[in-house]
N, C-alpha and C. Protein backbone atom coordinates (compact mmCIF):
# COMPACT_ATOMS: atom_id res chain seq x y z
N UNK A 1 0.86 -1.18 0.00
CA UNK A 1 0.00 0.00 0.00
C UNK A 1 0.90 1.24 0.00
N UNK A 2 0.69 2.16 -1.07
CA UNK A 2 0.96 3.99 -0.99
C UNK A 2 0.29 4.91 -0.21
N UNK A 3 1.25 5.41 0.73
CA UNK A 3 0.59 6.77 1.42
C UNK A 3 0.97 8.04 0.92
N UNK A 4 0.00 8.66 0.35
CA UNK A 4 0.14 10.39 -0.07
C UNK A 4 -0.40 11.18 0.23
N UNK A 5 -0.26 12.34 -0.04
CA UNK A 5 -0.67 13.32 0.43
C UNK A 5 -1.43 14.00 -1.08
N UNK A 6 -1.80 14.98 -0.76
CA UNK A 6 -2.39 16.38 -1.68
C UNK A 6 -1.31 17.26 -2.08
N UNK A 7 -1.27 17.66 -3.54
CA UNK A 7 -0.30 18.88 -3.35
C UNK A 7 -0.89 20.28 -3.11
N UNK A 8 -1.79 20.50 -2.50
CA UNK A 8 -2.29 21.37 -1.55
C UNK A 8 -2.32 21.48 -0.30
N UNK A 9 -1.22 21.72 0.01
CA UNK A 9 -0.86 21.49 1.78
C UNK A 9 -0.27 23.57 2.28
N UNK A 10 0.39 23.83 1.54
CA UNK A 10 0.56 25.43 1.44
C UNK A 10 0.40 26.04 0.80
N UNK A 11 -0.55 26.18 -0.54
CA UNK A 11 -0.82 26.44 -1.73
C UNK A 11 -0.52 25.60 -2.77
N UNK A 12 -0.60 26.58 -3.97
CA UNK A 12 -0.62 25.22 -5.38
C UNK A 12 0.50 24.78 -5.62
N UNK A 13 1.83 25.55 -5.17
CA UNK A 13 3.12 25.24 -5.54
C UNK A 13 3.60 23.69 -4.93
N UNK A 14 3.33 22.98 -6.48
CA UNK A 14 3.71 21.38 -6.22
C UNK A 14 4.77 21.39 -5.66
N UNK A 15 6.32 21.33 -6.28
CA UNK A 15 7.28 21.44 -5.80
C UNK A 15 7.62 21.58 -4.28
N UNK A 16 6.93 23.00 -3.92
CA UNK A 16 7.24 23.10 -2.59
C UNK A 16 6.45 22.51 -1.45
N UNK A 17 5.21 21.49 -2.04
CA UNK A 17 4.26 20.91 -0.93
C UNK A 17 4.73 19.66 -0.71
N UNK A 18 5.45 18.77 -2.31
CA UNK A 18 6.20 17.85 -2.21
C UNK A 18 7.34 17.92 -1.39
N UNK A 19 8.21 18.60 -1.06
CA UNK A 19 9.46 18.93 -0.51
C UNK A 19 8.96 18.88 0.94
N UNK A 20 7.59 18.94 1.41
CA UNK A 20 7.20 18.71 2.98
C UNK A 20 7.15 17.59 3.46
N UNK A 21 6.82 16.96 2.19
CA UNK A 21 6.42 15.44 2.52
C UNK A 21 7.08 14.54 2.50
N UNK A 22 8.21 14.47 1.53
CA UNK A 22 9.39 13.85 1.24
C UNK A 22 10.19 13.04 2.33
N UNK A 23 10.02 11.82 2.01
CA UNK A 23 10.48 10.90 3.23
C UNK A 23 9.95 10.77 4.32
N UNK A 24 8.03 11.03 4.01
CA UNK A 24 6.92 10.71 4.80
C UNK A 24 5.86 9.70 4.51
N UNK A 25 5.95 10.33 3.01
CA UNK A 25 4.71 10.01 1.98
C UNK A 25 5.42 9.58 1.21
N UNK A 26 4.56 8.63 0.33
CA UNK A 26 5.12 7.62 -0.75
C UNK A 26 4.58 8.45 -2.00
N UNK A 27 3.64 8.72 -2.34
CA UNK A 27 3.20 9.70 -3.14
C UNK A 27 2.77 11.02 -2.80
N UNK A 28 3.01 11.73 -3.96
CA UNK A 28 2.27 13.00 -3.76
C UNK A 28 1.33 12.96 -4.98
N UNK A 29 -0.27 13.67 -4.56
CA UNK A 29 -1.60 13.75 -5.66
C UNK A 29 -1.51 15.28 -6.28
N UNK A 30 -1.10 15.41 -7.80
CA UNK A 30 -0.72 16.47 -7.90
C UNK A 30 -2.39 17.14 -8.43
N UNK A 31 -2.49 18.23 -7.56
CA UNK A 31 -3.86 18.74 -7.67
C UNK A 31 -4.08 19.32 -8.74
N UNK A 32 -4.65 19.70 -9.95
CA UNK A 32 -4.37 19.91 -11.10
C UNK A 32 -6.06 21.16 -10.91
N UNK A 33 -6.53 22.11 -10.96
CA UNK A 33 -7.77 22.17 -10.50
C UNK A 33 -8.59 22.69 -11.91
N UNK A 34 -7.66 23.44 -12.63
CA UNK A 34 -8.32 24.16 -14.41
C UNK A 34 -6.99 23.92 -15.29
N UNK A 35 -6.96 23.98 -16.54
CA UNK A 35 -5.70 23.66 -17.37
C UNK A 35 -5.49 24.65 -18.42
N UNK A 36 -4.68 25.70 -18.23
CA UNK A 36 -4.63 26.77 -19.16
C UNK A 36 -3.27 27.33 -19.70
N UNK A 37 -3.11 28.51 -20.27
CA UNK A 37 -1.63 28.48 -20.76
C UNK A 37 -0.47 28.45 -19.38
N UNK A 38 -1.29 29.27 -18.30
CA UNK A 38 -0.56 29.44 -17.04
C UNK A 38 -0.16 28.81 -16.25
N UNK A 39 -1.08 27.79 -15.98
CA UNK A 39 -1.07 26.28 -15.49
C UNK A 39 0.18 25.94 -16.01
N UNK A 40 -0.14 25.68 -17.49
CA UNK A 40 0.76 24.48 -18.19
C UNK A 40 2.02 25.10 -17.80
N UNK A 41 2.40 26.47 -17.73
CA UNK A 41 3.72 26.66 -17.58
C UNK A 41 4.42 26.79 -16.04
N UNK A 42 3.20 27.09 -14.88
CA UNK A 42 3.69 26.48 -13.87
C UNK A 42 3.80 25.40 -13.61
N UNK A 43 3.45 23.98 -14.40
CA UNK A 43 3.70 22.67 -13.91
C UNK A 43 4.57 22.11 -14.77
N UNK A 44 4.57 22.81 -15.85
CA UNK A 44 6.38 22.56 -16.56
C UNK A 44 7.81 23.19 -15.70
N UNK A 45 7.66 24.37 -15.05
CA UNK A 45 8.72 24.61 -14.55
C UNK A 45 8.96 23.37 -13.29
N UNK A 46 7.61 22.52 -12.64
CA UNK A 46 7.93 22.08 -11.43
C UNK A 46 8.33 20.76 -11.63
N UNK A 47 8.30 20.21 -12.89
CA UNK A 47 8.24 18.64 -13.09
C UNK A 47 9.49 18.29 -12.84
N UNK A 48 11.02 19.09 -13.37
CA UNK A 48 12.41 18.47 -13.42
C UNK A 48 12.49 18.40 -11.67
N UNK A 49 12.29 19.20 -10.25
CA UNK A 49 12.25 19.22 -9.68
C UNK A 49 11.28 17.99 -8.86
N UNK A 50 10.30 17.75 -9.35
CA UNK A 50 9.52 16.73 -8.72
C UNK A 50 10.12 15.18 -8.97
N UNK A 51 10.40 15.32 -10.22
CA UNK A 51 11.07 13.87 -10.37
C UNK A 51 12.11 13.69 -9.65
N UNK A 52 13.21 14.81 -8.97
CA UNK A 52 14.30 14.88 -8.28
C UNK A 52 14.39 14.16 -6.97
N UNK A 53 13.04 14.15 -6.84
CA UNK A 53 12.42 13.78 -5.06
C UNK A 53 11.98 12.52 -5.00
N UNK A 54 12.28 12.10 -3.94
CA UNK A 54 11.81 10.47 -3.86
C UNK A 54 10.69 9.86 -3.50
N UNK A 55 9.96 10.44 -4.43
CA UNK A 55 8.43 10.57 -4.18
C UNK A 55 7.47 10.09 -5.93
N UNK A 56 6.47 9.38 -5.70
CA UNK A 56 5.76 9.04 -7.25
C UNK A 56 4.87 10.21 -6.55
N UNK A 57 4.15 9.95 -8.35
CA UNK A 57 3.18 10.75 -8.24
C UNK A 57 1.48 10.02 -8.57
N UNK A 58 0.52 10.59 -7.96
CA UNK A 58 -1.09 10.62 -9.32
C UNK A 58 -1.03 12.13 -9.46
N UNK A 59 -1.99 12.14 -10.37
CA UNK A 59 -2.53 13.41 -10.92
C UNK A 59 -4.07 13.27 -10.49
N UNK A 60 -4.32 14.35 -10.24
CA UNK A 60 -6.02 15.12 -10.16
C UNK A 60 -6.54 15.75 -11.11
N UNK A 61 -7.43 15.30 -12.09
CA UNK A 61 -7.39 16.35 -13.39
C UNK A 61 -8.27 17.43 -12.56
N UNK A 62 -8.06 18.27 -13.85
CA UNK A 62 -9.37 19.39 -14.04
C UNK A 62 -10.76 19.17 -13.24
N UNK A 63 -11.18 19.95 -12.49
CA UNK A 63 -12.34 19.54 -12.07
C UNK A 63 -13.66 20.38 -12.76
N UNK A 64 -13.24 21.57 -13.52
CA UNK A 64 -14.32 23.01 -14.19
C UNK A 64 -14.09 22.08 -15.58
N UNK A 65 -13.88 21.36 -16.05
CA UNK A 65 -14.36 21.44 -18.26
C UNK A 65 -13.66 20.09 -18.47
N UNK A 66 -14.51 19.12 -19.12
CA UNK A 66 -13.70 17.76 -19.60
C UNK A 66 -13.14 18.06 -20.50
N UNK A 67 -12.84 19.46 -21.18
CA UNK A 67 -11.94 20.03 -22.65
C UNK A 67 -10.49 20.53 -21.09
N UNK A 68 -10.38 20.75 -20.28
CA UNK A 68 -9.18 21.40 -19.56
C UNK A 68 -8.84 19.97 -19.28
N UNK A 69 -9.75 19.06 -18.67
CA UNK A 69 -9.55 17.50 -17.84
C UNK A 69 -8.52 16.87 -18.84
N UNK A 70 -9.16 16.70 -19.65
CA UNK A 70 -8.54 15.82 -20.90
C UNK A 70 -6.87 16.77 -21.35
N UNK A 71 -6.72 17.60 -21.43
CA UNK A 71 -6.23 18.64 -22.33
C UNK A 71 -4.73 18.39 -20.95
N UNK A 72 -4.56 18.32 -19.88
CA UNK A 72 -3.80 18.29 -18.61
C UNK A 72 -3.76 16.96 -18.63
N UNK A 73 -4.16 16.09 -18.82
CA UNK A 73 -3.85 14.44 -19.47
C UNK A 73 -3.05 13.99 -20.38
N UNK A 74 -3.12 15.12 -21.43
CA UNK A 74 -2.20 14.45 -22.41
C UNK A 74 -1.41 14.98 -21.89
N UNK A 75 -0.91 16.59 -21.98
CA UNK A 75 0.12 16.47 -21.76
C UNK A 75 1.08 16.27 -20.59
N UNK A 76 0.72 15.02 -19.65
CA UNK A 76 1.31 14.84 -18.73
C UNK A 76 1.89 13.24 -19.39
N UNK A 77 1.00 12.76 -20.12
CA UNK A 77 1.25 11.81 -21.01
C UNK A 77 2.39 12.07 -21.89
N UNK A 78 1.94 13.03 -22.91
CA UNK A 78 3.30 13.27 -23.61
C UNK A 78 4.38 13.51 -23.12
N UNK A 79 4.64 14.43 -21.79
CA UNK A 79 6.08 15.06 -20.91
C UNK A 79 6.87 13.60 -20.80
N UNK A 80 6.18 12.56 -20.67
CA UNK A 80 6.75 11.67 -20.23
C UNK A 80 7.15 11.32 -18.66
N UNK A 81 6.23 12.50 -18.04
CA UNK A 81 6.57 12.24 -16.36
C UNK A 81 5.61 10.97 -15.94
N UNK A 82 6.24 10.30 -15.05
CA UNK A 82 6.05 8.87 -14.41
C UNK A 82 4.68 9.30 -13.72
N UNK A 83 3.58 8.39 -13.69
CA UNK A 83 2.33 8.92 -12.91
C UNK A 83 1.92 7.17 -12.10
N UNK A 84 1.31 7.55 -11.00
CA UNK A 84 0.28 5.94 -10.84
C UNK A 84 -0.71 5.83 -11.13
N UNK A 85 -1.51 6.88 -11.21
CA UNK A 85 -3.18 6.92 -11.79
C UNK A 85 -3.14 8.35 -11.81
N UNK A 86 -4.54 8.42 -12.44
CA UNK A 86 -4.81 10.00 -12.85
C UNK A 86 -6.64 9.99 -12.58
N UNK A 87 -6.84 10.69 -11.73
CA UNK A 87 -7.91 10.88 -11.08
C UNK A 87 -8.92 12.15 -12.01
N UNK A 88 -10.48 11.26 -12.59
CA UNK A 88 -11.13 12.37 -12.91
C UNK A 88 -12.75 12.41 -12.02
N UNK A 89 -13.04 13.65 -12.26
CA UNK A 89 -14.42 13.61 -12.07
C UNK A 89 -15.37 13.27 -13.42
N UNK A 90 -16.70 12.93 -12.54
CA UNK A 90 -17.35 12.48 -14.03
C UNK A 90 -18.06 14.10 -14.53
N UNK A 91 -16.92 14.36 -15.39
CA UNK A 91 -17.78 15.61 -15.92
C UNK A 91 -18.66 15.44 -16.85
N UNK A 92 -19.03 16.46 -17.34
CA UNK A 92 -20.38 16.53 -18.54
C UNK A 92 -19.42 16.07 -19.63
N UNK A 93 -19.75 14.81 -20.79
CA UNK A 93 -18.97 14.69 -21.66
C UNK A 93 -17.90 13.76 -21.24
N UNK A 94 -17.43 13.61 -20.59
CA UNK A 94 -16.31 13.15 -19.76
C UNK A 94 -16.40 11.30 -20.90
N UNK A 95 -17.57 10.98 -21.02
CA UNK A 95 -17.55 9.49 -21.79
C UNK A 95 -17.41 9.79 -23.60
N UNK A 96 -17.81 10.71 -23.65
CA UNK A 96 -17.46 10.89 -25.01
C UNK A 96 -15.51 10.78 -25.88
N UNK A 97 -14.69 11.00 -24.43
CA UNK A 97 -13.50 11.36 -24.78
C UNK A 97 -12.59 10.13 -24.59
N UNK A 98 -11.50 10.09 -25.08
CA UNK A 98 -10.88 8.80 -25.04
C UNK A 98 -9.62 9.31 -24.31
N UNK A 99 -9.61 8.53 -22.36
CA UNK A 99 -8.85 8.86 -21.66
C UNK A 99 -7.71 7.73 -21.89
N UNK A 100 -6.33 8.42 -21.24
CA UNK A 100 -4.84 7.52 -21.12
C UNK A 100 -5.37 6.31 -20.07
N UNK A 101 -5.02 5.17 -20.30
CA UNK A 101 -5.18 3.69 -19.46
C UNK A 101 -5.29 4.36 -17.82
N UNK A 102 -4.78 5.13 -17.94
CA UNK A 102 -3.97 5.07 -16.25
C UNK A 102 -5.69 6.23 -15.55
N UNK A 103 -5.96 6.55 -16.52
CA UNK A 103 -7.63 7.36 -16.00
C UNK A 103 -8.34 6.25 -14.95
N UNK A 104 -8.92 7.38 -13.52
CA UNK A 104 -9.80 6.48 -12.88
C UNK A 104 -11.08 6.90 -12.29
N UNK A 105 -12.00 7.00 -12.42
CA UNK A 105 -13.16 7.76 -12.08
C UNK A 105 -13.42 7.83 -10.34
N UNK A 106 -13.83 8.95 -10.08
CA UNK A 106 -13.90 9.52 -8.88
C UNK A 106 -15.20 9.54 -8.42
N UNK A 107 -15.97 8.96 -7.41
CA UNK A 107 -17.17 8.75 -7.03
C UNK A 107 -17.29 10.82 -6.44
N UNK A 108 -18.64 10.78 -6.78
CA UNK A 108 -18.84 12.79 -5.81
C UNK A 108 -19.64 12.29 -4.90
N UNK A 109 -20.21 13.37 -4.04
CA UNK A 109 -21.11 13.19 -2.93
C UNK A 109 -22.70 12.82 -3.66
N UNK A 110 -22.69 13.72 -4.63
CA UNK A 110 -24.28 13.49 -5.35
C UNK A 110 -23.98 12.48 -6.20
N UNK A 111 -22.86 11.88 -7.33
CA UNK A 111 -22.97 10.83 -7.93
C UNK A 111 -22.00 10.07 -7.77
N UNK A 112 -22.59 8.79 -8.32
CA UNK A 112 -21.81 7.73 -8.20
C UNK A 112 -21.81 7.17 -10.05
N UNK A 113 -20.71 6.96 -10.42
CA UNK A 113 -20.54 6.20 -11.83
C UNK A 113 -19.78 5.57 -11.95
N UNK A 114 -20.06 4.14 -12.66
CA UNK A 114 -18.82 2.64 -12.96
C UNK A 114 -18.09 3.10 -13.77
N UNK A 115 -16.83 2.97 -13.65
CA UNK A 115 -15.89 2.98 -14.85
C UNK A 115 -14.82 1.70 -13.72
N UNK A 116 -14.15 1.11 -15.16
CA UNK A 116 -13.43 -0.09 -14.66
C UNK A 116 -12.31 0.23 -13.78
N UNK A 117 -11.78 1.39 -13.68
CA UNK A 117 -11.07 1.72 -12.25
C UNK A 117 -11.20 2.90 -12.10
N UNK A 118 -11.60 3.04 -10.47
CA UNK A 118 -12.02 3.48 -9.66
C UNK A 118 -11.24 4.22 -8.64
N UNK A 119 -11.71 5.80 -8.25
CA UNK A 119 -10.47 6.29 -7.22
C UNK A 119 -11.83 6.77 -6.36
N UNK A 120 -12.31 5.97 -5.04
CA UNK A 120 -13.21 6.11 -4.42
C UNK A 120 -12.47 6.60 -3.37
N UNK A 121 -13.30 7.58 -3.01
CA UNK A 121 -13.21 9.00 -2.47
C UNK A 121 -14.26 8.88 -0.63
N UNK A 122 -13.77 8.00 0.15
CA UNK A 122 -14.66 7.49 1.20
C UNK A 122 -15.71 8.44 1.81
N UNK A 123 -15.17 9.34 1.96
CA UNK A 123 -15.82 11.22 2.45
C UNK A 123 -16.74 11.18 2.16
N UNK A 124 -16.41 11.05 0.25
CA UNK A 124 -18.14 11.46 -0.23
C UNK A 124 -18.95 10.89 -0.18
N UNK A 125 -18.63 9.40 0.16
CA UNK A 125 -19.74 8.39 -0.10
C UNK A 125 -20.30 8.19 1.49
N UNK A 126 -19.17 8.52 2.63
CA UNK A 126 -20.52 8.88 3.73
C UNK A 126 -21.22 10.37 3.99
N UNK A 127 -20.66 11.15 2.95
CA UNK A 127 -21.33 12.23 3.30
C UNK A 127 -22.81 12.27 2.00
N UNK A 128 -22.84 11.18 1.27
CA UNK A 128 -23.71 11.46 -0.10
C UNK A 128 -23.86 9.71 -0.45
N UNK A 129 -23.95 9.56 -1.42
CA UNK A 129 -24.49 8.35 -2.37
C UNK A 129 -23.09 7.25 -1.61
N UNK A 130 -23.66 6.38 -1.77
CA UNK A 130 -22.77 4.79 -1.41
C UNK A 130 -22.21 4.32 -2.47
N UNK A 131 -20.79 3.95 -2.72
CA UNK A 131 -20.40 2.90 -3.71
C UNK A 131 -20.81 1.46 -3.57
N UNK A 132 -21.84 1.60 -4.82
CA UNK A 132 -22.08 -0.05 -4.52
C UNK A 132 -20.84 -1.17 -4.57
N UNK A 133 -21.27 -2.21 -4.04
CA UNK A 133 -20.31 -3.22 -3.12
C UNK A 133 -19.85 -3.80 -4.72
N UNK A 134 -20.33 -3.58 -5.23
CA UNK A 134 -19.69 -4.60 -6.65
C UNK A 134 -19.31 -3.93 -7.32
N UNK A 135 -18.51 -2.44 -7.45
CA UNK A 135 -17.46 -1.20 -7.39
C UNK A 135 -16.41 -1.87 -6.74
N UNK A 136 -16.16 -2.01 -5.61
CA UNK A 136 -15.37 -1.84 -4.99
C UNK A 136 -14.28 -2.68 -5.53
N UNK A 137 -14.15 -4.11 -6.60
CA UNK A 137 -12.89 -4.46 -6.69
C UNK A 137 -12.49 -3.85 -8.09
N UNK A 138 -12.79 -2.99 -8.15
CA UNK A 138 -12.45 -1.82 -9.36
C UNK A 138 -11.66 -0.31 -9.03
N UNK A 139 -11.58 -0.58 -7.64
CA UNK A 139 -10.84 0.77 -6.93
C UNK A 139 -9.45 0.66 -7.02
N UNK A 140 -9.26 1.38 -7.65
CA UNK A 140 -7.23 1.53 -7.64
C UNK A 140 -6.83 2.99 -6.84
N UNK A 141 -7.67 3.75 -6.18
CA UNK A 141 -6.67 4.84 -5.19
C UNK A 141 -8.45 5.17 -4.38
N UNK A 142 -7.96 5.31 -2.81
CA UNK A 142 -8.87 5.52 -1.80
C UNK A 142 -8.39 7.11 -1.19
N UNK A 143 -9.27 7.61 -1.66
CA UNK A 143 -9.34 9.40 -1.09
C UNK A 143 -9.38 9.58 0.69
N UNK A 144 -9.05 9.87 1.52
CA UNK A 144 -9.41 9.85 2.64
C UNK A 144 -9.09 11.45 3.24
N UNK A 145 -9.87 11.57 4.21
CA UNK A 145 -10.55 12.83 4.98
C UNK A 145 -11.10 12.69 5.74
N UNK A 146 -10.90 13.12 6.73
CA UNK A 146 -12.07 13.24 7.77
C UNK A 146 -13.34 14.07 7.71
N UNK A 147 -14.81 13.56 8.34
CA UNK A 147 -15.66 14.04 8.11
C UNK A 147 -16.45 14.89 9.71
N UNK A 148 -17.30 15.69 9.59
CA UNK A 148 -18.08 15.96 10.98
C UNK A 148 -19.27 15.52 10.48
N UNK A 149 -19.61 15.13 9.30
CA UNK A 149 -21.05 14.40 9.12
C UNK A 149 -21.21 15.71 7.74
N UNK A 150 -20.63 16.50 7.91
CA UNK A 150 -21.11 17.79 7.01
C UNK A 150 -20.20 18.48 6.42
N UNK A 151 -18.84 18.38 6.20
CA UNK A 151 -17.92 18.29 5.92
C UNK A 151 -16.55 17.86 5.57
N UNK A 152 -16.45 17.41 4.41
CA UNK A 152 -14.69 16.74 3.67
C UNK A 152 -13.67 17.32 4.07
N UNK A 153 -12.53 16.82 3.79
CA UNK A 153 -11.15 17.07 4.05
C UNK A 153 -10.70 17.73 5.28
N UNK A 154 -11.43 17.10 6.21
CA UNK A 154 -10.52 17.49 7.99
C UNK A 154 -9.73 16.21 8.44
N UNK A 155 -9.18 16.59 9.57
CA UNK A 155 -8.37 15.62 10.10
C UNK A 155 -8.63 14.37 9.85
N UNK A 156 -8.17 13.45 9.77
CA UNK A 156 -8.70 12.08 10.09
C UNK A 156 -8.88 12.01 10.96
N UNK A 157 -10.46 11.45 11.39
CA UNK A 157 -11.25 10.68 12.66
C UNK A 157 -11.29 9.22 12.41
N UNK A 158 -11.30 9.05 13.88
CA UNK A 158 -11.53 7.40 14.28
C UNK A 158 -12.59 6.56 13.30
N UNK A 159 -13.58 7.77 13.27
CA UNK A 159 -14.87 6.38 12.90
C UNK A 159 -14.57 6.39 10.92
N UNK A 160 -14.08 7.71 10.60
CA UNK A 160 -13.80 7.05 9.35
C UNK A 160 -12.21 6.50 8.77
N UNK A 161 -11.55 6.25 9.97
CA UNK A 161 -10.38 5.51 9.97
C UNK A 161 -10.72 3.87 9.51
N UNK A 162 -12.16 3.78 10.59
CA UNK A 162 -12.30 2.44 11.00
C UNK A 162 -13.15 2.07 9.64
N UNK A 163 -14.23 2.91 9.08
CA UNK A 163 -14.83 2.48 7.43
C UNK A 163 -13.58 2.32 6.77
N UNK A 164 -12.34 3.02 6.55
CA UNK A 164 -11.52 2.37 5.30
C UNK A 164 -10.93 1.69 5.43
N UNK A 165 -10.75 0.83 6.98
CA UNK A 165 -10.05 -0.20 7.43
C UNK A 165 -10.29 -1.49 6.09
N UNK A 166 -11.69 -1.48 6.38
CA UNK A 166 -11.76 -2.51 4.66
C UNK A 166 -11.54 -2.75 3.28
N UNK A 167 -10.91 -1.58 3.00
CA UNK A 167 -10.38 -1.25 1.78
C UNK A 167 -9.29 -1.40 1.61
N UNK A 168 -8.43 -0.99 2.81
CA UNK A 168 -6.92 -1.48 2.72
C UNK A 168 -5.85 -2.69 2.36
N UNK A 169 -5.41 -2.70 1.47
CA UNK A 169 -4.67 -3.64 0.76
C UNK A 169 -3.73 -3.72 0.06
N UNK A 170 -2.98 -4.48 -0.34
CA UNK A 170 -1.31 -4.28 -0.55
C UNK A 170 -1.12 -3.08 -1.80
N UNK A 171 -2.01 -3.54 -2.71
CA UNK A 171 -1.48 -2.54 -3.78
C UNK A 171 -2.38 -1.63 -4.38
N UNK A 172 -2.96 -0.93 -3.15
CA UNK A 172 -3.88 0.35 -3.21
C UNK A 172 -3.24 1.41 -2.66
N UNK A 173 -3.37 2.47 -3.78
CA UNK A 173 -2.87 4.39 -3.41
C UNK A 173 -3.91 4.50 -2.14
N UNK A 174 -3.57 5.37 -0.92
CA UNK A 174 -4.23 5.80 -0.41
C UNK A 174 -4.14 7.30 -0.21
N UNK A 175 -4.69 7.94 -1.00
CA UNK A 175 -4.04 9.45 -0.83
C UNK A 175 -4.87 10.19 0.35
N UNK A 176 -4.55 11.15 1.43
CA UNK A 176 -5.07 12.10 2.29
C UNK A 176 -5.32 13.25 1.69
N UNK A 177 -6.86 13.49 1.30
CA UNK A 177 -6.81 14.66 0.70
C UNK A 177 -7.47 15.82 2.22
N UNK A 178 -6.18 15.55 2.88
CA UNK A 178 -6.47 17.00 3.89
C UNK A 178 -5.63 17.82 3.76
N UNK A 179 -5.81 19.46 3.51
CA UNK A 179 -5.44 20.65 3.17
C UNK A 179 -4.47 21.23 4.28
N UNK A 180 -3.56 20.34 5.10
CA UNK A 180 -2.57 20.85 5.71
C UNK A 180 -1.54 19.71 6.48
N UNK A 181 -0.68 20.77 6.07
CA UNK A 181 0.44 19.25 6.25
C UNK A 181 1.06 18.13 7.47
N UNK A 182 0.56 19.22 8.35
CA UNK A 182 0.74 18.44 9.94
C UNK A 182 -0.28 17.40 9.98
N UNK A 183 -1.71 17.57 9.95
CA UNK A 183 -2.84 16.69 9.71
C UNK A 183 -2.88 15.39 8.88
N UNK A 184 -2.38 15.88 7.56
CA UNK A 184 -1.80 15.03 6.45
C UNK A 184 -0.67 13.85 6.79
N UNK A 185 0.14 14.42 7.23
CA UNK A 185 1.22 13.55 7.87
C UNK A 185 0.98 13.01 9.11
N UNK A 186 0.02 13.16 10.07
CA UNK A 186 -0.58 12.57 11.11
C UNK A 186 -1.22 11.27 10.95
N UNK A 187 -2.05 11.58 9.42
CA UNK A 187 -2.97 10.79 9.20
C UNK A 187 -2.16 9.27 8.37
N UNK A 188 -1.21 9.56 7.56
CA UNK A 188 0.05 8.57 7.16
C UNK A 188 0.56 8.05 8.55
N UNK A 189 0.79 8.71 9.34
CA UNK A 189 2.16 7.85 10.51
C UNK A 189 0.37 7.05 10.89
N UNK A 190 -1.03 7.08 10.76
CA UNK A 190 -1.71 5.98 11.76
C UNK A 190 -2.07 5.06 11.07
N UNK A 191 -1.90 5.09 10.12
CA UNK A 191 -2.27 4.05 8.80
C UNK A 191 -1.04 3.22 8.63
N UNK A 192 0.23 3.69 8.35
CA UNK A 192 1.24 3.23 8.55
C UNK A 192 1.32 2.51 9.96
N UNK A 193 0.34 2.36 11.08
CA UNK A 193 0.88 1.94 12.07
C UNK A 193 -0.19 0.71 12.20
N UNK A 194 -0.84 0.60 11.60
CA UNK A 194 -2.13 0.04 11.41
C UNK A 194 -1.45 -1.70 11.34
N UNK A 195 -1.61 -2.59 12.21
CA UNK A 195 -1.75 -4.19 12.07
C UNK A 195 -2.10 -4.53 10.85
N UNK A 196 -1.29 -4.77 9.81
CA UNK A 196 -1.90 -5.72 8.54
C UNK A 196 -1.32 -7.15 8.39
């Protein structure tokens, strides 16, 4: 099993959120959020630097336009930078387009949709719709966050420590998508400590 983090831990600057985590986390989830000329050229300056670090990566596409989603796909494809999966939402259109192998669909709080691998997102599915049970051996990366019943990405809590206890398995990403890095890295050292 992979433990990562978000590269949103001090802002968007990959580089420098990776460099926190480094020799904590096994991956870093590079947050990708719109894909434009500006984008593309801040995540070209950060890539020679990210590969430097002893850290893999996933990607988060686009979450605003399956024309930005797709468009931040290839060319992470073409750069030739090393990825483990690449995480989308099901946008509008999103089936019409022909994604790289390594694409994995992301369950939301309001929907749920099959695609043959899966980056289930535990948060949303107790804060919204359930992944049905015959999903689940289609999951290749588990989102985790803590919830108050009404809100994603806080600390990790006990009781939804103890729901992803069942998911855990040798060769599943588990990325922490919590928005700060002490929390983030809290939530790796208890998983990492976890009896398997």
């Amino acid at each position: 099993m992979k433990l990562g983090t978000t590269s949103w831990l001090t802002g968007e600057n990959f580089l420098d959120n990776a460099r926190l985590v480094e020799g904590r986390a096994d991956f870093v989830e590079l947050l990708v959020y719109t894909w434009n000329q500006s984008m593309q050229a801040k995540v070209t300056s950060w890539l020679d630097g990210l590969a430097a670090l002893n850290l893999e990566y996933t990607l988060h596409l686009p979450t605003d336009r399956t024309e930005n989603a797709l468009a931040a796909a290839e060319f992470f494809v073409d750069s030739g930078f090393p990825l483990l999966n690449m995480t989308l939402h099901p946008l509008p259109g999103w089936r019409k387009v022909h994604w790289p192998d390594l694409m994995a669909l992301e369950n939301l709080i309001d929907r749920v949709v099959f695609h043959s691998r899966l980056t289930f997102d535990l948060t949303h599915s107790l804060l919204g719709r359930a992944l049905p049970v015959h999903y689940h051996p289609h999951i290749v990366e588990l989102h985790l966050s803590g919830t108050d019943g009404h809100t994603d990405h806080l600390p990790l809590d006990d009781v939804t420590l103890r729901r992803a206890c069942p998911f855990l398995r040798e060769e599943l990403l588990v990325c922490f998508e919590i928005f700060d890095p002490e929390d983030a890295l809290a939530a790796i050292d208890r998983v990492r400590a976890l009896p398997f």
